[in-house]
PDB file of N, CA and C in Angstrom:
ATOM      1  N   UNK A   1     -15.733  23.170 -17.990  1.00  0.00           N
ATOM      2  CA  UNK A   1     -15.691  23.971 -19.204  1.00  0.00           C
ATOM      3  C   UNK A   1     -16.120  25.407 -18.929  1.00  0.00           C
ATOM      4  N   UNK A   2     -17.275  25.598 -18.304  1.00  0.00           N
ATOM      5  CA  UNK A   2     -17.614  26.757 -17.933  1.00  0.00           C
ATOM      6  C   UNK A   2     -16.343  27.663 -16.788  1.00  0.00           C
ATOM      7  N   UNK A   3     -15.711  26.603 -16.572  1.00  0.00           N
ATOM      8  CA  UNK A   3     -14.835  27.688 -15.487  1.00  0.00           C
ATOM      9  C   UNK A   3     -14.190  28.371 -16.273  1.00  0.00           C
ATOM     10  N   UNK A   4     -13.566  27.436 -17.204  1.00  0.00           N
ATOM     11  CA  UNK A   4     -12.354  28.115 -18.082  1.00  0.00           C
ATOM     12  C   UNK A   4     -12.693  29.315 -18.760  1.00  0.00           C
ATOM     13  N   UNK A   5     -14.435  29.692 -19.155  1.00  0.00           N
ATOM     14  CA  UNK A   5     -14.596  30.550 -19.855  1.00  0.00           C
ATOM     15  C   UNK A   5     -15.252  31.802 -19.167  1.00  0.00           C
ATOM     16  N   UNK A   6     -14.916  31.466 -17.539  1.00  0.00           N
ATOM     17  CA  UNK A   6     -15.286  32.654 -17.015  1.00  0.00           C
ATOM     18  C   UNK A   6     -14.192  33.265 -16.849  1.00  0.00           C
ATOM     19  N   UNK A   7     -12.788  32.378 -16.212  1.00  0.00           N
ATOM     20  CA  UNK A   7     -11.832  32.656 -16.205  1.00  0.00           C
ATOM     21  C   UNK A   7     -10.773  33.693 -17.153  1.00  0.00           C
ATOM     22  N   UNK A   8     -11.466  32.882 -18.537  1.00  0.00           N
ATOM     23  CA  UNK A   8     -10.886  33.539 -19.542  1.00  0.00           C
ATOM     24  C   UNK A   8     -11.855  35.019 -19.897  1.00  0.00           C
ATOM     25  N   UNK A   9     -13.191  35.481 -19.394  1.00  0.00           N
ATOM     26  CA  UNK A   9     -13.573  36.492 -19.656  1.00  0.00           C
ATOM     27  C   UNK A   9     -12.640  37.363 -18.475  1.00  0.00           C
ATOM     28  N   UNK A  10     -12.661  36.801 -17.159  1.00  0.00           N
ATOM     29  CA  UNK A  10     -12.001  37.915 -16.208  1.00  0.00           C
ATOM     30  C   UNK A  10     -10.891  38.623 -16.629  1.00  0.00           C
ATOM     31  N   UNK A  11      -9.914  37.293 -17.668  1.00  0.00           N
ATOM     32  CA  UNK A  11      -8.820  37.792 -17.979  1.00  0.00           C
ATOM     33  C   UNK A  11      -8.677  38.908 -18.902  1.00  0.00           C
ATOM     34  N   UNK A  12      -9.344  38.651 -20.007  1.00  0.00           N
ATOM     35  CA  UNK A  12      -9.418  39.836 -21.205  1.00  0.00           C
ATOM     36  C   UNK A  12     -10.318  40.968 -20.234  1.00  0.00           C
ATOM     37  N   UNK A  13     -11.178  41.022 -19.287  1.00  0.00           N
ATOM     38  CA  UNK A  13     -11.394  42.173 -18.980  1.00  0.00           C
ATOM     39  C   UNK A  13     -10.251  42.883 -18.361  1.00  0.00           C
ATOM     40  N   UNK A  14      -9.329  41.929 -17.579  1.00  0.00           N
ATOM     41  CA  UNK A  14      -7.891  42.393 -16.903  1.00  0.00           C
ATOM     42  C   UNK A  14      -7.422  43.338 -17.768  1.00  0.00           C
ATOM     43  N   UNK A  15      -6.730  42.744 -18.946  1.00  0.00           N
ATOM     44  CA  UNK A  15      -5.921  43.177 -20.025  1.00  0.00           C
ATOM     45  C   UNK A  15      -6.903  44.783 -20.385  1.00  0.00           C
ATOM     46  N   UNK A  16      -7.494  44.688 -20.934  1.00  0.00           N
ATOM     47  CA  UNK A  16      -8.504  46.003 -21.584  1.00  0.00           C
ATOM     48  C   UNK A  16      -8.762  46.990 -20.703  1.00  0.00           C
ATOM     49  N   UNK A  17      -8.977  46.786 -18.871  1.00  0.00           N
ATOM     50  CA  UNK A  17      -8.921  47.788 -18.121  1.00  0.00           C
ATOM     51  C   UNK A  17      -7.162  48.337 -17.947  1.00  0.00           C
ATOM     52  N   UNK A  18      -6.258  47.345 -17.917  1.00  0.00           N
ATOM     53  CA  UNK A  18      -4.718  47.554 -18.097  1.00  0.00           C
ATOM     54  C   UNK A  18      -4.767  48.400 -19.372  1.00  0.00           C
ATOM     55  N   UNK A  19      -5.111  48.144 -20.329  1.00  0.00           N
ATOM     56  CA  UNK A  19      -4.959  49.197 -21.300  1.00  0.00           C
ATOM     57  C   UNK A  19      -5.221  50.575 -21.078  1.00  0.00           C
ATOM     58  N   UNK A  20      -5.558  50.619 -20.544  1.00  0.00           N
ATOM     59  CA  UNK A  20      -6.782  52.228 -20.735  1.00  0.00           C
ATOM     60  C   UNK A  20      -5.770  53.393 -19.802  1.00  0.00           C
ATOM     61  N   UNK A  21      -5.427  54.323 -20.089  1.00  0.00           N
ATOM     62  CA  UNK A  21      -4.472  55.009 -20.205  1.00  0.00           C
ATOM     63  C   UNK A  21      -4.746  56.170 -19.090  1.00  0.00           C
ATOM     64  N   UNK A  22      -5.474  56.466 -19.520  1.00  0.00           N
ATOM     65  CA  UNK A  22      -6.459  57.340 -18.017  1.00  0.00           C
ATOM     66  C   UNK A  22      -7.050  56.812 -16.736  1.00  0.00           C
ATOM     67  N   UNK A  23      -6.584  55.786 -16.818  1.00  0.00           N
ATOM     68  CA  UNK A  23      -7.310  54.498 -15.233  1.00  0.00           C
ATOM     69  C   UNK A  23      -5.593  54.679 -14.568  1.00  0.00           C
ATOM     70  N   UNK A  24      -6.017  55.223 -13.268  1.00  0.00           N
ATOM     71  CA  UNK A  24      -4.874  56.249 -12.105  1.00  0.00           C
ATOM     72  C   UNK A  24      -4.531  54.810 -11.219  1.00  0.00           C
ATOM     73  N   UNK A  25      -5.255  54.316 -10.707  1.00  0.00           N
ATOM     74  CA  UNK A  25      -5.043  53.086  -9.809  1.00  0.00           C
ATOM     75  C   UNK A  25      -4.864  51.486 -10.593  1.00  0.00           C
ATOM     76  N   UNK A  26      -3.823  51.621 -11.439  1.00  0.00           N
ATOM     77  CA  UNK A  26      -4.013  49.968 -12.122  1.00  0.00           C
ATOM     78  C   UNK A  26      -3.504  48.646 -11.029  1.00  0.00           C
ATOM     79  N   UNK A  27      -2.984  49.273  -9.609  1.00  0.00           N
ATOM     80  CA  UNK A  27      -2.472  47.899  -8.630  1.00  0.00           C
ATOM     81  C   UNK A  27      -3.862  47.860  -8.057  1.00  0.00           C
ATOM     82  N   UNK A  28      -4.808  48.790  -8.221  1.00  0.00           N
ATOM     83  CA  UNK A  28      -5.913  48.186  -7.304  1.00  0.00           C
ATOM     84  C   UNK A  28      -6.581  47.070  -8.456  1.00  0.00           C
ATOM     85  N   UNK A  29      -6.504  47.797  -9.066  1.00  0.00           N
ATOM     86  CA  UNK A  29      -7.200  46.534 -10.212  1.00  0.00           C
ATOM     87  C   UNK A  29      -6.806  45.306 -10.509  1.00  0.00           C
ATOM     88  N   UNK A  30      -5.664  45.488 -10.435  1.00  0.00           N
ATOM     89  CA  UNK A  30      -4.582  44.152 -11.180  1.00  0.00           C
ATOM     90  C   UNK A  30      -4.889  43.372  -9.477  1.00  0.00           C
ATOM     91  N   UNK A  31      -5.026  44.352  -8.074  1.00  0.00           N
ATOM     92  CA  UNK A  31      -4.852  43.512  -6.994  1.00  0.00           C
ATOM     93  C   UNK A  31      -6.530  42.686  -7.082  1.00  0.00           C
ATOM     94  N   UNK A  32      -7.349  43.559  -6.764  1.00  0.00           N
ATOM     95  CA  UNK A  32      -9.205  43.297  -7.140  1.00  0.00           C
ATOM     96  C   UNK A  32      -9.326  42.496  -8.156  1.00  0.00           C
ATOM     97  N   UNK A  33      -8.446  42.006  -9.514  1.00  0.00           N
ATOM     98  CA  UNK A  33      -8.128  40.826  -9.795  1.00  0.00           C
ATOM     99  C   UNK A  33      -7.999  39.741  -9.878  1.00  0.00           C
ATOM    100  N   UNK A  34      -7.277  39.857  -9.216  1.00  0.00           N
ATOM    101  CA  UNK A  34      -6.053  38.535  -8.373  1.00  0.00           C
ATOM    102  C   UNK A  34      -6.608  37.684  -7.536  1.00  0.00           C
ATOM    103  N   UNK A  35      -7.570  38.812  -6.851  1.00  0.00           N
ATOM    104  CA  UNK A  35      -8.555  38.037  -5.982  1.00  0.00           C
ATOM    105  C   UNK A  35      -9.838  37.916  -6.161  1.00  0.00           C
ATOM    106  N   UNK A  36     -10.487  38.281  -7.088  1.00  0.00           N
ATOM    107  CA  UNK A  36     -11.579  37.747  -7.748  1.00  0.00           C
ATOM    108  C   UNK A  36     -11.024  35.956  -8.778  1.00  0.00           C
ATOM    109  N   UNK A  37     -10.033  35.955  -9.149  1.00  0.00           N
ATOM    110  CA  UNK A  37      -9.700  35.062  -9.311  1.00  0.00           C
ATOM    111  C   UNK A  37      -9.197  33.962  -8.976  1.00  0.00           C
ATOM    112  N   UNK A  38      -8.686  34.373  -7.441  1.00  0.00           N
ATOM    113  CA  UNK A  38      -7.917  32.960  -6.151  1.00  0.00           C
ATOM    114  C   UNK A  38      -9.449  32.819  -5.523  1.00  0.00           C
ATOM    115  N   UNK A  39     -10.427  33.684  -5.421  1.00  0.00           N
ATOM    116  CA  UNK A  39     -11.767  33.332  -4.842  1.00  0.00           C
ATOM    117  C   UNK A  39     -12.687  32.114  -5.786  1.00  0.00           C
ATOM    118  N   UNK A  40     -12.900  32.728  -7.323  1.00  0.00           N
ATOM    119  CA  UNK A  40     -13.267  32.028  -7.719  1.00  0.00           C
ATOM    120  C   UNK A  40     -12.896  30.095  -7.764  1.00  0.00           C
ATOM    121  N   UNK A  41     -11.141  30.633  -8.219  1.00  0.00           N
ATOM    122  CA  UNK A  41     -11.067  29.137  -8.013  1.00  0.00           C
ATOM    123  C   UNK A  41     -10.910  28.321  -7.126  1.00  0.00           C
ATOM    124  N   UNK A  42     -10.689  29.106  -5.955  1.00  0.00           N
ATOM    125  CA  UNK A  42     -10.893  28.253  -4.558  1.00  0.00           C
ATOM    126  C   UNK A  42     -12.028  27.808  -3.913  1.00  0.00           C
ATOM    127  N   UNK A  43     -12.934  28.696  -4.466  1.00  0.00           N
ATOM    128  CA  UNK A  43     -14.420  27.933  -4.055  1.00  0.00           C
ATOM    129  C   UNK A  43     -14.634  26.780  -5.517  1.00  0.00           C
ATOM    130  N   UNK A  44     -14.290  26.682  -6.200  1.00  0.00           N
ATOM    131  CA  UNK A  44     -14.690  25.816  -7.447  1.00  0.00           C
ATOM    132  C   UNK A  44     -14.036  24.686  -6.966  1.00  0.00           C
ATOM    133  N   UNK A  45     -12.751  24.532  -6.596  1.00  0.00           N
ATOM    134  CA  UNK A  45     -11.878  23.573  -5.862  1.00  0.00           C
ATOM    135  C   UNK A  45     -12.953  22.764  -4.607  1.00  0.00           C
ATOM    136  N   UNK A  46     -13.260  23.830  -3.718  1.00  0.00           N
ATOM    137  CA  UNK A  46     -13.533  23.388  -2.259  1.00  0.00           C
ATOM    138  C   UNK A  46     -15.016  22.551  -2.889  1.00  0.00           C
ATOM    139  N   UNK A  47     -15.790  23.232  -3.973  1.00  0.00           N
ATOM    140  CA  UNK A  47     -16.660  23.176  -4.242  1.00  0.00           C
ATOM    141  C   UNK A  47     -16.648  20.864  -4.653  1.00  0.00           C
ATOM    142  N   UNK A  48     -15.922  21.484  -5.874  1.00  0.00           N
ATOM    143  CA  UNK A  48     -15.635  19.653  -6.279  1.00  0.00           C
ATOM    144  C   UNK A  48     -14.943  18.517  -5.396  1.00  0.00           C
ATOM    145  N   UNK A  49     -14.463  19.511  -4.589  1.00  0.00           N
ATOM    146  CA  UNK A  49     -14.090  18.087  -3.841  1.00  0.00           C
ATOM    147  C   UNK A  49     -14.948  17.730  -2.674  1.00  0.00           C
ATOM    148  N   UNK A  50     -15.845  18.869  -2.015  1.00  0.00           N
ATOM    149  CA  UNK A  50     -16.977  18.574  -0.809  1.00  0.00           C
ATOM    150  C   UNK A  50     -18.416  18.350  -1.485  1.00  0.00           C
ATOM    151  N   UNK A  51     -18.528  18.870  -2.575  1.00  0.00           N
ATOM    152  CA  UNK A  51     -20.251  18.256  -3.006  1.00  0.00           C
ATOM    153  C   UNK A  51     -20.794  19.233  -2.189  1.00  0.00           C
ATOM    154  N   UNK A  52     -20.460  20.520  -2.179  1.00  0.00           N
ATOM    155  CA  UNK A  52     -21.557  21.664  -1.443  1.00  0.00           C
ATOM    156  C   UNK A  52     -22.757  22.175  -2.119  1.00  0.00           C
ATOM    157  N   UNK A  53     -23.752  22.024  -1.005  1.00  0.00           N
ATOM    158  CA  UNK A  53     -25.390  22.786  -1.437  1.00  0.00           C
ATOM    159  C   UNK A  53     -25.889  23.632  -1.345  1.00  0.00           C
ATOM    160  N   UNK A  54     -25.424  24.297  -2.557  1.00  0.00           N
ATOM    161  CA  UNK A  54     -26.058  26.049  -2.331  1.00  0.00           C
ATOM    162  C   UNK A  54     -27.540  26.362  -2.509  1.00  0.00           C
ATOM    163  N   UNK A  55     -28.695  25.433  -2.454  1.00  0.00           N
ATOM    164  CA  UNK A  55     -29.895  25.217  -2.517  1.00  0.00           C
ATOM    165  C   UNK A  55     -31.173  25.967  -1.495  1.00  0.00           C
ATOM    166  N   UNK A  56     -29.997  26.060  -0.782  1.00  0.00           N
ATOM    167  CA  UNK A  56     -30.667  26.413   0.733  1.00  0.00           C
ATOM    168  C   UNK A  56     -29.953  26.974   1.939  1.00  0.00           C
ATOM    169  N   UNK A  57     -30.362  28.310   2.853  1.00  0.00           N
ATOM    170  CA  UNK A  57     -29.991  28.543   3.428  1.00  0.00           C
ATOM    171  C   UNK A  57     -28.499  27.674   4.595  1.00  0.00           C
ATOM    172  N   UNK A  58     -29.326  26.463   5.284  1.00  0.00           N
ATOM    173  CA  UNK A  58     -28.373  25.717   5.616  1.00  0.00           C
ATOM    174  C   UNK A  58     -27.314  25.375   5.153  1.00  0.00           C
ATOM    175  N   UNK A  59     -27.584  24.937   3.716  1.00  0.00           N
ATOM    176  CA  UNK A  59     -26.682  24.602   2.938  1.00  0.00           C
ATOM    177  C   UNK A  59     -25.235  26.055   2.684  1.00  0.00           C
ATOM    178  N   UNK A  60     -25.966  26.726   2.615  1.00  0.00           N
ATOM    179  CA  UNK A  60     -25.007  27.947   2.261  1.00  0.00           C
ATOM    180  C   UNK A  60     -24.228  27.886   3.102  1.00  0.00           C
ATOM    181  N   UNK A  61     -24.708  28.472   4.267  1.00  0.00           N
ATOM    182  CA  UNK A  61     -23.874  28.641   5.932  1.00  0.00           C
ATOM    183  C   UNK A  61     -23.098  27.012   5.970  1.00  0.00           C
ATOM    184  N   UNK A  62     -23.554  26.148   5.796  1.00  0.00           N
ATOM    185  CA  UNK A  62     -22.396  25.073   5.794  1.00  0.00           C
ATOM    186  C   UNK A  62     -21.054  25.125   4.808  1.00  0.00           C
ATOM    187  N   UNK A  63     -21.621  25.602   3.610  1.00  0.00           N
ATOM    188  CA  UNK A  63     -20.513  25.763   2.785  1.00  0.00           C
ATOM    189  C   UNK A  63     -20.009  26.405   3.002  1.00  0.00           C
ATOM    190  N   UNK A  64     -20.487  28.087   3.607  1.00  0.00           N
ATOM    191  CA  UNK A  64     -19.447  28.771   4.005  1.00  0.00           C
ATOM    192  C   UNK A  64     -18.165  28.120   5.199  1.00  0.00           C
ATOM    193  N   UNK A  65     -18.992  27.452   6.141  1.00  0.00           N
ATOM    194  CA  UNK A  65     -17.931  27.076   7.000  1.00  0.00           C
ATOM    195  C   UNK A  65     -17.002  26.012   6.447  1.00  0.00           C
ATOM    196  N   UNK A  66     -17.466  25.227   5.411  1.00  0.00           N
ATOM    197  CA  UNK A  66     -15.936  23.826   4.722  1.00  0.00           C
ATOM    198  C   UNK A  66     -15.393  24.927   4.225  1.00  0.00           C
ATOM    199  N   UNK A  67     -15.808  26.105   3.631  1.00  0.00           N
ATOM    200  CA  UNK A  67     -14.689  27.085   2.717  1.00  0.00           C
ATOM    201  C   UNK A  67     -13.908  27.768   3.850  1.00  0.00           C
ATOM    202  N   UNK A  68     -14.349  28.454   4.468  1.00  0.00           N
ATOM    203  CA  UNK A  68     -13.646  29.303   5.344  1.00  0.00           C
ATOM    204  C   UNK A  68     -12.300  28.494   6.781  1.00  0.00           C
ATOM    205  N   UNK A  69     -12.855  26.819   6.588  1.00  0.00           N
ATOM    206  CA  UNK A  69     -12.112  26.213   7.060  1.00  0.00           C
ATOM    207  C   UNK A  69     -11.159  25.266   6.161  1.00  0.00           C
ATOM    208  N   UNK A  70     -11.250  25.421   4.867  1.00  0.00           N
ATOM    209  CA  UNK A  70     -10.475  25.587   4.098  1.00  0.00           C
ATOM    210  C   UNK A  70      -9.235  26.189   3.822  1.00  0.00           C
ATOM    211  N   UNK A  71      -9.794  27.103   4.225  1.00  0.00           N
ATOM    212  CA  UNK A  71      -8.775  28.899   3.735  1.00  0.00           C
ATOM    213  C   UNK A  71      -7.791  28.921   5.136  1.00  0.00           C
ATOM    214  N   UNK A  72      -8.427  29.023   6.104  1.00  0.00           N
ATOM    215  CA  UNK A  72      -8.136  28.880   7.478  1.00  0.00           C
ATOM    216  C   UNK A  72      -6.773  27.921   7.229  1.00  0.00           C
ATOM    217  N   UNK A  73      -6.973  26.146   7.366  1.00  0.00           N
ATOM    218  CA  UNK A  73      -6.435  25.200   7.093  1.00  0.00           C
ATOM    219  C   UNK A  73      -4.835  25.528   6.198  1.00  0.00           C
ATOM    220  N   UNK A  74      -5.465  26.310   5.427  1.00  0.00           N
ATOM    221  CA  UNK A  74      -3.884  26.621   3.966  1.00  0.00           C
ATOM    222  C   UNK A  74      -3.275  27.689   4.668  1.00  0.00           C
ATOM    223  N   UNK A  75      -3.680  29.002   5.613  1.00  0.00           N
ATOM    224  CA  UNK A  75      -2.784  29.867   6.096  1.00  0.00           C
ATOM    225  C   UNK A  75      -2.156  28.818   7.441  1.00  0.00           C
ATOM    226  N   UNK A  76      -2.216  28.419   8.233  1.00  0.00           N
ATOM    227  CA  UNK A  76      -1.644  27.492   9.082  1.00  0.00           C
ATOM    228  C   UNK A  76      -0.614  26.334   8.535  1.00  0.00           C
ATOM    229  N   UNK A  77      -1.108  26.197   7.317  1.00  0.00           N
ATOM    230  CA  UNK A  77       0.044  25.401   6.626  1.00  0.00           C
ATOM    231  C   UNK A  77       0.769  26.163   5.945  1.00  0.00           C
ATOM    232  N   UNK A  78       1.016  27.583   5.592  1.00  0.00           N
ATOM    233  CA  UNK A  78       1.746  28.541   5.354  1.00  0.00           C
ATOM    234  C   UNK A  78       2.226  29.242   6.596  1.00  0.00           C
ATOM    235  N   UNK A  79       2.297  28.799   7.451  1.00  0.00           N
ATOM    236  CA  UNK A  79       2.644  29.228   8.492  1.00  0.00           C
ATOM    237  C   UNK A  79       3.310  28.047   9.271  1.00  0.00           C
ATOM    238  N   UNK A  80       3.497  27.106   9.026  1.00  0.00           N
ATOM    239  CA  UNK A  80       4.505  26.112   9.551  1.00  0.00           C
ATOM    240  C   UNK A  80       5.722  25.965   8.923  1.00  0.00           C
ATOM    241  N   UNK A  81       4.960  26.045   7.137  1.00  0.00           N
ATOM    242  CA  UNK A  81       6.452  26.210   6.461  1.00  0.00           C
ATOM    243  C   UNK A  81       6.732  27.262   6.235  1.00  0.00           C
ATOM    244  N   UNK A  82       6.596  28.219   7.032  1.00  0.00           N
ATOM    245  CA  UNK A  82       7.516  29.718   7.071  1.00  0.00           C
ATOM    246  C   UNK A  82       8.534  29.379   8.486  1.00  0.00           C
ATOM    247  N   UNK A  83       7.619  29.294   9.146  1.00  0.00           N
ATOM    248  CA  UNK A  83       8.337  28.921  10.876  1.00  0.00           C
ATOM    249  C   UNK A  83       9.356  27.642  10.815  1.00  0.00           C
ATOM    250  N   UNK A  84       8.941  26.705   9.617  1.00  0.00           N
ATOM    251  CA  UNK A  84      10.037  25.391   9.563  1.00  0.00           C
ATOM    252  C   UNK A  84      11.481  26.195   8.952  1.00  0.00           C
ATOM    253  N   UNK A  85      11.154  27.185   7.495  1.00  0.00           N
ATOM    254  CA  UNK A  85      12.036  27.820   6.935  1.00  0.00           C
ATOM    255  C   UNK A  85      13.106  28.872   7.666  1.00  0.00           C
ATOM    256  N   UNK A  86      12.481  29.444   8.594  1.00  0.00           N
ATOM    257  CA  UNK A  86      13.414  30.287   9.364  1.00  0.00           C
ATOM    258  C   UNK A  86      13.761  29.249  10.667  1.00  0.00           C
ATOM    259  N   UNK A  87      13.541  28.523  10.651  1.00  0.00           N
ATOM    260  CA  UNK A  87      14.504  27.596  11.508  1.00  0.00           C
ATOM    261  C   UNK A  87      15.483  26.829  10.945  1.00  0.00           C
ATOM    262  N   UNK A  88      15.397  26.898   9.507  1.00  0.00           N
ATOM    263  CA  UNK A  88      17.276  26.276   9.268  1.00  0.00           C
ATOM    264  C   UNK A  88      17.856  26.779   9.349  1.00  0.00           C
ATOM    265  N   UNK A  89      19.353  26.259   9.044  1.00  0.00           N
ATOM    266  CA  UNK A  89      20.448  26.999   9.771  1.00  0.00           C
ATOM    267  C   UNK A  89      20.949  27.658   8.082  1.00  0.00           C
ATOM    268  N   UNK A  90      20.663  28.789   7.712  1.00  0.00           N
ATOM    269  CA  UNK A  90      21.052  29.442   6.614  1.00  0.00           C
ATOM    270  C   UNK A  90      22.424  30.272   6.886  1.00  0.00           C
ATOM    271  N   UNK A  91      23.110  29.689   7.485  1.00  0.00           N
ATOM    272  CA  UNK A  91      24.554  30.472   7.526  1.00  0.00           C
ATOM    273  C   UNK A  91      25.365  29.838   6.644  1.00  0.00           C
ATOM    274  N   UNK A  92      26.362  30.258   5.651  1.00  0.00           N
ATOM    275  CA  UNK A  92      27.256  29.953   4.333  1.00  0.00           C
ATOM    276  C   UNK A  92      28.211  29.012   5.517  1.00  0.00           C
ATOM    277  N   UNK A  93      28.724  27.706   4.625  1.00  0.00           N
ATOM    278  CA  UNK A  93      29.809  26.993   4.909  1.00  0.00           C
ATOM    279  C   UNK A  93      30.576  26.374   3.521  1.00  0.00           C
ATOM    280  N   UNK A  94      31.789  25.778   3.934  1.00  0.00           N
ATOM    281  CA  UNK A  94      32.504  25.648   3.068  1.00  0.00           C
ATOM    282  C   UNK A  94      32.454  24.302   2.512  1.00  0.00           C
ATOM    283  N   UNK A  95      31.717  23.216   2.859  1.00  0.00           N
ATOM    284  CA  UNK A  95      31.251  22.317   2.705  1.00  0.00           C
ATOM    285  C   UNK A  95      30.515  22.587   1.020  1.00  0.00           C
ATOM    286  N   UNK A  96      30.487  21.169   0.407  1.00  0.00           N
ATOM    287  CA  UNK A  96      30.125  21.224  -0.914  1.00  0.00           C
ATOM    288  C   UNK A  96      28.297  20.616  -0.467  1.00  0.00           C
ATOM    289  N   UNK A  97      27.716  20.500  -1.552  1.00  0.00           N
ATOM    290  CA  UNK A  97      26.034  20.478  -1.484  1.00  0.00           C
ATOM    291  C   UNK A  97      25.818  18.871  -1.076  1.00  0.00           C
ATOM    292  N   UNK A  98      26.780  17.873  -1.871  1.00  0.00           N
ATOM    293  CA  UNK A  98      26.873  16.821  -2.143  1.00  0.00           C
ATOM    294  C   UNK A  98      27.684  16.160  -1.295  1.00  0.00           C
ATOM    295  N   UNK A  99      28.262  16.450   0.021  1.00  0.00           N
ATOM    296  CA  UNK A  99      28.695  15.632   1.324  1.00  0.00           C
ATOM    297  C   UNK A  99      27.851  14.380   1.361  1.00  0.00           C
ATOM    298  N   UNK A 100      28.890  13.668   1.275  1.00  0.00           N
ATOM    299  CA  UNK A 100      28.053  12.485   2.071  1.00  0.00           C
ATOM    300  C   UNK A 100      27.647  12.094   3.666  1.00  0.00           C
ATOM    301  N   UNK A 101      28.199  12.890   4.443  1.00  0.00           N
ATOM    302  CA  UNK A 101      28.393  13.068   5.956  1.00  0.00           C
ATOM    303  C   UNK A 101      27.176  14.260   6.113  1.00  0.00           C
ATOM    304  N   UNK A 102      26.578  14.090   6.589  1.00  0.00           N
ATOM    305  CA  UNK A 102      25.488  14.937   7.398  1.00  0.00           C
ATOM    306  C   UNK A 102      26.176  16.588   7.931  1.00  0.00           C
ATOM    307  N   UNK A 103      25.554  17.951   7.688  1.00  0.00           N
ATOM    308  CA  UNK A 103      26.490  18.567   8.449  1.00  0.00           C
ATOM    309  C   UNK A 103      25.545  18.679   9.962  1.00  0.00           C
ATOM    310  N   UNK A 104      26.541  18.946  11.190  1.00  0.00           N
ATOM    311  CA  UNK A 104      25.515  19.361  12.500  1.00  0.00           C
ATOM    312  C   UNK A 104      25.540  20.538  12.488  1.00  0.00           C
ATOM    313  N   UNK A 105      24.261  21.046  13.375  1.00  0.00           N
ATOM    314  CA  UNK A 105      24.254  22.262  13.681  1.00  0.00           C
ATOM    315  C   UNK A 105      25.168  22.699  14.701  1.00  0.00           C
ATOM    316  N   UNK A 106      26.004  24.031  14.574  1.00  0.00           N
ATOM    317  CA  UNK A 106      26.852  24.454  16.087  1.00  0.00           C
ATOM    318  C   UNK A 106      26.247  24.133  17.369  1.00  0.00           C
ATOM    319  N   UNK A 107      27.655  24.118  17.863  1.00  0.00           N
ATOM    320  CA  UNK A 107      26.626  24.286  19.411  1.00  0.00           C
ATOM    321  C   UNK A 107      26.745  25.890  19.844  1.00  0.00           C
ATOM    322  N   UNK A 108      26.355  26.105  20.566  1.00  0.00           N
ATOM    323  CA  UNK A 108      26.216  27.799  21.216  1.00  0.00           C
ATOM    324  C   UNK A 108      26.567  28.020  22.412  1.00  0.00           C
TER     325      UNK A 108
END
């Protein structure tokens, strides 16, 4: 419950600094944002699903490392399915979507 209503304060502060007519840099804001908000909820995430103890030094430095190997973990998996994606074969054929025959790749 409390997330939602921090969430929802970040947001109306979003909107009200977007308003303001004389504020020169609104992508830094809208960006300083974006990521006050993928931070928050990614530690709230990492948070509920590991049971981390911010009680104590140790505790901190441990949490930092499940988070940061967290974060770590999701760019490597954004990075396989980029490297899987530019390895299909995206060249146009005349073939319909719905073949029942497999198409192969050329040979070269």
């Amino acid at each position: 419950m409390i997330s939602w209503i921090i969430i929802g304060i970040i947001v109306v502060l979003a909107i009200l600094v977007l308003k303001m007519n004389h504020f020169k840099h609104r992508t830094w804001v809208i960006i300083i944002i974006l990521l006050a908000l993928f931070l928050y909820i990614s530690i709230t995430v990492v948070n509920n699903k590991n049971d981390l103890k911010f009680n104590s030094t140790e505790g901190v430095f441990s949490s930092i490392k499940v988070y940061f190997g967290w974060l770590a973990n999701g760019f490597q998996n954004l990075k396989v399915i980029t490297g899987n994606a530019l390895r299909l074969d995206w060249t146009s054929t005349n073939k319909t979507f719905f073949d029942k025959k497999p198409v192969e790749p050329e040979k070269k």
